[in-house]
N, C-alpha and C. Protein backbone atom coordinates (compact mmCIF):
# COMPACT_ATOMS: atom_id res chain seq x y z
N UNK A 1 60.80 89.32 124.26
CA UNK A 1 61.81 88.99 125.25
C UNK A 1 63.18 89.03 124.61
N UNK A 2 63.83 90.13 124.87
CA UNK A 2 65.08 90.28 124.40
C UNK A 2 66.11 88.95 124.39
N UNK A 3 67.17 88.47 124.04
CA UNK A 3 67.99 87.66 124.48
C UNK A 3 67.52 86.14 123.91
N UNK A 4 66.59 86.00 123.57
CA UNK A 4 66.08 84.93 123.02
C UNK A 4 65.80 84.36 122.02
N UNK A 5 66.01 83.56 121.48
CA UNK A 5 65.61 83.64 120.00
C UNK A 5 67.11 83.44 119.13
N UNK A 6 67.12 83.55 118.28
CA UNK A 6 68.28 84.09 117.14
C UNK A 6 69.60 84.66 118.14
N UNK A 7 70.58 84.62 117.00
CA UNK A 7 71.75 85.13 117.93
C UNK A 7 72.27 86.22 117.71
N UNK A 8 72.45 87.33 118.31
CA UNK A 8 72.85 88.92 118.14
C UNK A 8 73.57 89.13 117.04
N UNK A 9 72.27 90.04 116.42
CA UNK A 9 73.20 90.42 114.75
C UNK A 9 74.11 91.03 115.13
N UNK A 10 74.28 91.67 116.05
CA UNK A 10 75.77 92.63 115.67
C UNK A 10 76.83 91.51 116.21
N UNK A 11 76.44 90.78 116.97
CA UNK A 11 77.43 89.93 117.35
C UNK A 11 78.27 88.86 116.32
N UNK A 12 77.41 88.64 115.61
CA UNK A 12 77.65 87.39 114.69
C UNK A 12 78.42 88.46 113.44
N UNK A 13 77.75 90.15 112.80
CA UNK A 13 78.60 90.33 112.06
C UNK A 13 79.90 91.32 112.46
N UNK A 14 80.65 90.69 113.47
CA UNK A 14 81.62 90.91 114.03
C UNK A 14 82.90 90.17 113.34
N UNK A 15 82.16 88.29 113.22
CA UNK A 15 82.82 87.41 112.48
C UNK A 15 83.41 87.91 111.01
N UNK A 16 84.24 86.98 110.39
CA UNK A 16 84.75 87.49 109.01
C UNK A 16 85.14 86.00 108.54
N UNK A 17 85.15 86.00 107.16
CA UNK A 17 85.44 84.26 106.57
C UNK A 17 86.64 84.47 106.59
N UNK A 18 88.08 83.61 106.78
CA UNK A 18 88.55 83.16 106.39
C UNK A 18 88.73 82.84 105.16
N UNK A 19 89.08 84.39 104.08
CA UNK A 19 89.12 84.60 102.76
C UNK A 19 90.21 83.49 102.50
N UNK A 20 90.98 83.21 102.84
CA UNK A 20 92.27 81.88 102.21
C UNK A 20 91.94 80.35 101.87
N UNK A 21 91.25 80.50 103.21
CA UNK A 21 90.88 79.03 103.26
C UNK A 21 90.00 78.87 102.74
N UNK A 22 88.89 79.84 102.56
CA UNK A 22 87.70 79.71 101.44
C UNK A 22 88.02 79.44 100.05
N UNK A 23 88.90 80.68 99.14
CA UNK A 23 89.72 80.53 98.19
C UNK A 23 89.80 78.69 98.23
N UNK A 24 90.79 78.77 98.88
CA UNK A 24 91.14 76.66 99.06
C UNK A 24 90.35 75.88 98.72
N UNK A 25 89.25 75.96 99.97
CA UNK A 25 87.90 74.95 99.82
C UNK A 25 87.30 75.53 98.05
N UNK A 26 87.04 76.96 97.83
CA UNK A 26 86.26 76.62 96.34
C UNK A 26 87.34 76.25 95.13
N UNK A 27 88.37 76.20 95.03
CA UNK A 27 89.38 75.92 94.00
C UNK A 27 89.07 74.66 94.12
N UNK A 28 89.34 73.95 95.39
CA UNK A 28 89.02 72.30 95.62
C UNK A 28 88.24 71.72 94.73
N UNK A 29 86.85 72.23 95.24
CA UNK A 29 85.87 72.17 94.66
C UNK A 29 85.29 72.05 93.61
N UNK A 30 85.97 73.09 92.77
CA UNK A 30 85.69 73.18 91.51
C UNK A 30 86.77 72.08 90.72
N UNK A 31 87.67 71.85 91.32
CA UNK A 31 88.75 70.71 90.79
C UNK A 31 87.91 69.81 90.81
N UNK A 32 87.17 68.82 91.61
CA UNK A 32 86.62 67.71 92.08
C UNK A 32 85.61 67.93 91.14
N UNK A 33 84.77 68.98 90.97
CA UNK A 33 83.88 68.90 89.90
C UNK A 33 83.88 68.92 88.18
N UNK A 34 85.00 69.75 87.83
CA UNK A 34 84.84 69.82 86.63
C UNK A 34 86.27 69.35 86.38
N UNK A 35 87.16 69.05 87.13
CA UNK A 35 88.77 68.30 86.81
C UNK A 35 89.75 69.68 86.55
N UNK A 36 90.86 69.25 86.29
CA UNK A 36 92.04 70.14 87.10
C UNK A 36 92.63 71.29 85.37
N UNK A 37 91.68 70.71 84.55
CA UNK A 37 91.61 71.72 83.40
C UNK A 37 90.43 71.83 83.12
N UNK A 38 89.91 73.79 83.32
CA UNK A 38 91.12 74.64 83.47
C UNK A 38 90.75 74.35 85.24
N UNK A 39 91.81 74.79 85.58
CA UNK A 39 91.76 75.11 87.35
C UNK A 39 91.24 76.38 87.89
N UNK A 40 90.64 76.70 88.82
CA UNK A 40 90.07 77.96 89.17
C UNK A 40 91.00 78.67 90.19
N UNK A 41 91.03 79.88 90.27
CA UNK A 41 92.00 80.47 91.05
C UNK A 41 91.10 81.77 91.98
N UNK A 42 90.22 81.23 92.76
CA UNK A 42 89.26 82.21 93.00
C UNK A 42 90.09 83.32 93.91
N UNK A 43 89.54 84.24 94.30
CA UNK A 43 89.65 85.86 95.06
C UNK A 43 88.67 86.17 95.76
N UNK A 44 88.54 86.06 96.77
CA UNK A 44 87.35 86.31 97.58
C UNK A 44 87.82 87.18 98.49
N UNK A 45 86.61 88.29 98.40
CA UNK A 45 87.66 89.77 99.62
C UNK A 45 87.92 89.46 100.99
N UNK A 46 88.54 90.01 101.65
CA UNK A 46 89.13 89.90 103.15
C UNK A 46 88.22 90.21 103.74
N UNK A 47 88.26 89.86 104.31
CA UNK A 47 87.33 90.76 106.07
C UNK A 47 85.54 90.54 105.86
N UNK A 48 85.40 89.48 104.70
CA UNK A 48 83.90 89.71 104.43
C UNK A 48 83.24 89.32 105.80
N UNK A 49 82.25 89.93 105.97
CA UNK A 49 81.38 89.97 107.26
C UNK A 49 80.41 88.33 107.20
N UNK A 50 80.54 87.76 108.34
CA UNK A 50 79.70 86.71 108.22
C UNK A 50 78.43 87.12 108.52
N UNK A 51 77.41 87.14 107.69
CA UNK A 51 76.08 87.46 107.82
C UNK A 51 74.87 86.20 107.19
N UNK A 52 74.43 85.22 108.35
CA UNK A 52 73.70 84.43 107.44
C UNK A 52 72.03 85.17 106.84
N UNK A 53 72.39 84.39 105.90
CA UNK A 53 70.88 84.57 104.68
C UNK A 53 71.54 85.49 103.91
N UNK A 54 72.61 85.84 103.58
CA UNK A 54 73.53 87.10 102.69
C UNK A 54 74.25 85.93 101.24
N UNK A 55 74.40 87.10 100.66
CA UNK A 55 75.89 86.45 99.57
C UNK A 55 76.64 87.49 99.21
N UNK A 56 77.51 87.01 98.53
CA UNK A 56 78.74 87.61 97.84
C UNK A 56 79.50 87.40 96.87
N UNK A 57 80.20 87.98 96.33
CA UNK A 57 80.85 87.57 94.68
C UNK A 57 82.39 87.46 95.56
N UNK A 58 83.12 86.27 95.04
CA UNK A 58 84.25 86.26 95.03
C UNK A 58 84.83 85.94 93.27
N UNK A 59 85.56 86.86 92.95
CA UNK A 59 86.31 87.07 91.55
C UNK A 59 87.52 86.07 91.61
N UNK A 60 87.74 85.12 90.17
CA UNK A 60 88.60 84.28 90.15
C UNK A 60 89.28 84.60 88.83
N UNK A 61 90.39 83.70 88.57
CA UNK A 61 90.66 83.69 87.19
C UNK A 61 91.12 82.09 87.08
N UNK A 62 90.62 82.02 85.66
CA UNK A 62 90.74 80.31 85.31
C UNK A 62 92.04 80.41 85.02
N UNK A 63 92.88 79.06 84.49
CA UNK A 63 93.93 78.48 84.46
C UNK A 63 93.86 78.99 82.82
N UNK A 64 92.82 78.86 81.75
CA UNK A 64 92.62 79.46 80.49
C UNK A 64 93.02 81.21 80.33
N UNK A 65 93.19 81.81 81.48
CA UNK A 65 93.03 83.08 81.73
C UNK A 65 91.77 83.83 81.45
N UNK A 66 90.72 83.06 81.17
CA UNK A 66 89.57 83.64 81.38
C UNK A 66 89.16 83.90 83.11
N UNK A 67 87.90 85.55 83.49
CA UNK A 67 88.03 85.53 84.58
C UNK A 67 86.25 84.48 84.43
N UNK A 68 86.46 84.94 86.08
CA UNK A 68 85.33 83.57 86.67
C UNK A 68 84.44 84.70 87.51
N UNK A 69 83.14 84.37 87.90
CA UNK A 69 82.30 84.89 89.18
C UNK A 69 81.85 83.78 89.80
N UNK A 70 82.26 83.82 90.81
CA UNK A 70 81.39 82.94 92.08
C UNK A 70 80.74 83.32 93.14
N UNK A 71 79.25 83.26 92.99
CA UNK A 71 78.56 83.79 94.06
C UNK A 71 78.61 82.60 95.57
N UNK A 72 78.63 83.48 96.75
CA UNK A 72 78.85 82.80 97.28
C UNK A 72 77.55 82.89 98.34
N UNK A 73 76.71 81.88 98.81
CA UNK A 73 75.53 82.35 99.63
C UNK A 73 76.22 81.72 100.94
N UNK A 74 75.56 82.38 101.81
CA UNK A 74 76.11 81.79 103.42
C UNK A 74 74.42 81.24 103.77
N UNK A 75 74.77 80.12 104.74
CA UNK A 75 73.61 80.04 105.32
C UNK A 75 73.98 79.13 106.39
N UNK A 76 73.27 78.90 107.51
CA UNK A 76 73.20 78.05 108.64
C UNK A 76 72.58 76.49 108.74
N UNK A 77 73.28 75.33 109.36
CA UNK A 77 72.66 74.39 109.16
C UNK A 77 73.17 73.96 110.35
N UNK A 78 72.13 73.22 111.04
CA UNK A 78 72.32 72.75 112.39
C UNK A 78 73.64 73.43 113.49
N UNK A 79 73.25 74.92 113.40
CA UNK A 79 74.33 75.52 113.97
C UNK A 79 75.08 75.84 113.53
N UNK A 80 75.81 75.46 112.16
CA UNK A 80 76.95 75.52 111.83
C UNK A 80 77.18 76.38 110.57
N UNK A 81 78.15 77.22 110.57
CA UNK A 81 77.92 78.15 109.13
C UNK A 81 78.24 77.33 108.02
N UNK A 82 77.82 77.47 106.36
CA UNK A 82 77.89 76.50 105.60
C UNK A 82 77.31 78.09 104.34
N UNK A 83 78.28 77.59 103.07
CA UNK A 83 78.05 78.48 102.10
C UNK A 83 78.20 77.69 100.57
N UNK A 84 77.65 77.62 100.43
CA UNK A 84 77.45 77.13 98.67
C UNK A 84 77.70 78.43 97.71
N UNK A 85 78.78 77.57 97.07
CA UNK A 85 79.48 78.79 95.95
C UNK A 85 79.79 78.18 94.38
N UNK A 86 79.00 78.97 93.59
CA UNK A 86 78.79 78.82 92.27
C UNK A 86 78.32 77.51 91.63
N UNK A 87 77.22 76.63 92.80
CA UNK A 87 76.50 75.82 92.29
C UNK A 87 77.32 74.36 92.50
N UNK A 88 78.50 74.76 93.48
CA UNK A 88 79.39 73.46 94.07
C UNK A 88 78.56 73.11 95.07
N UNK A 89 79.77 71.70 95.47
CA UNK A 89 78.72 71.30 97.19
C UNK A 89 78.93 72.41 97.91
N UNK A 90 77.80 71.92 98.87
CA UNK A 90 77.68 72.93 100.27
C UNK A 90 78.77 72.54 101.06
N UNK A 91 79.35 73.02 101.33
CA UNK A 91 80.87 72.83 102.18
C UNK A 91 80.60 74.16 103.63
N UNK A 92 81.43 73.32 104.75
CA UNK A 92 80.87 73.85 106.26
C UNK A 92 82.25 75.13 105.77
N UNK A 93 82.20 76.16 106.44
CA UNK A 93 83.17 76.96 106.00
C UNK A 93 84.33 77.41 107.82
N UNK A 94 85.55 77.96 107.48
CA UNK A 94 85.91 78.68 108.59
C UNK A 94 85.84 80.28 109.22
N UNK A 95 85.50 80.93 110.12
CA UNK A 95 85.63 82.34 109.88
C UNK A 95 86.79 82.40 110.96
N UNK A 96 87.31 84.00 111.26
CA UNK A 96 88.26 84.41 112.34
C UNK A 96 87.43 85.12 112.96
């Protein structure tokens, strides 16, 4: 039965994260966890497609000038999109 069930893949990867505010939330993040030296300065690409059960690398550079990788997994929780990145909390995320 068509229409039922799950919600239209093409529909959903229509969505895109909110690469800025993500950036934000994981810099946060990583502040709160490991403290404000060094600081993380993540890069996460534009327009990434919201696709749950997926991930992605967003590229950072530390405050040391060493660079950083943060994988980022998406996944769904009571409706709501939510992505855990590089082993921080699970934080609810924004898309456009």
């Amino acid at each position: 039965m068509a229409g039922h069930g799950s919600p239209d893949s093409d529909s959903e990867s229509t969505r895109v994260f909110n690469a800025d505010a993500l950036n934000q939330d994981i810099a946060a993040q990583y502040g709160d966890k490991f403290g404000s030296n060094p600081a993380l300065e993540p890069n996460c690409p534009p327009s990434q497609p919201v696709v749950v059960g997926t991930s992605f690398t967003c590229y950072g550079r530390l405050s040391t000038g060493e660079s950083q990788k943060v994988e980022v997994k998406v996944h769904q929780q009571r409706r709501r999109l939510h992505v855990e990145a590089g082993g921080l909390s699970e934080m609810p995320v924004r898309v456009e």
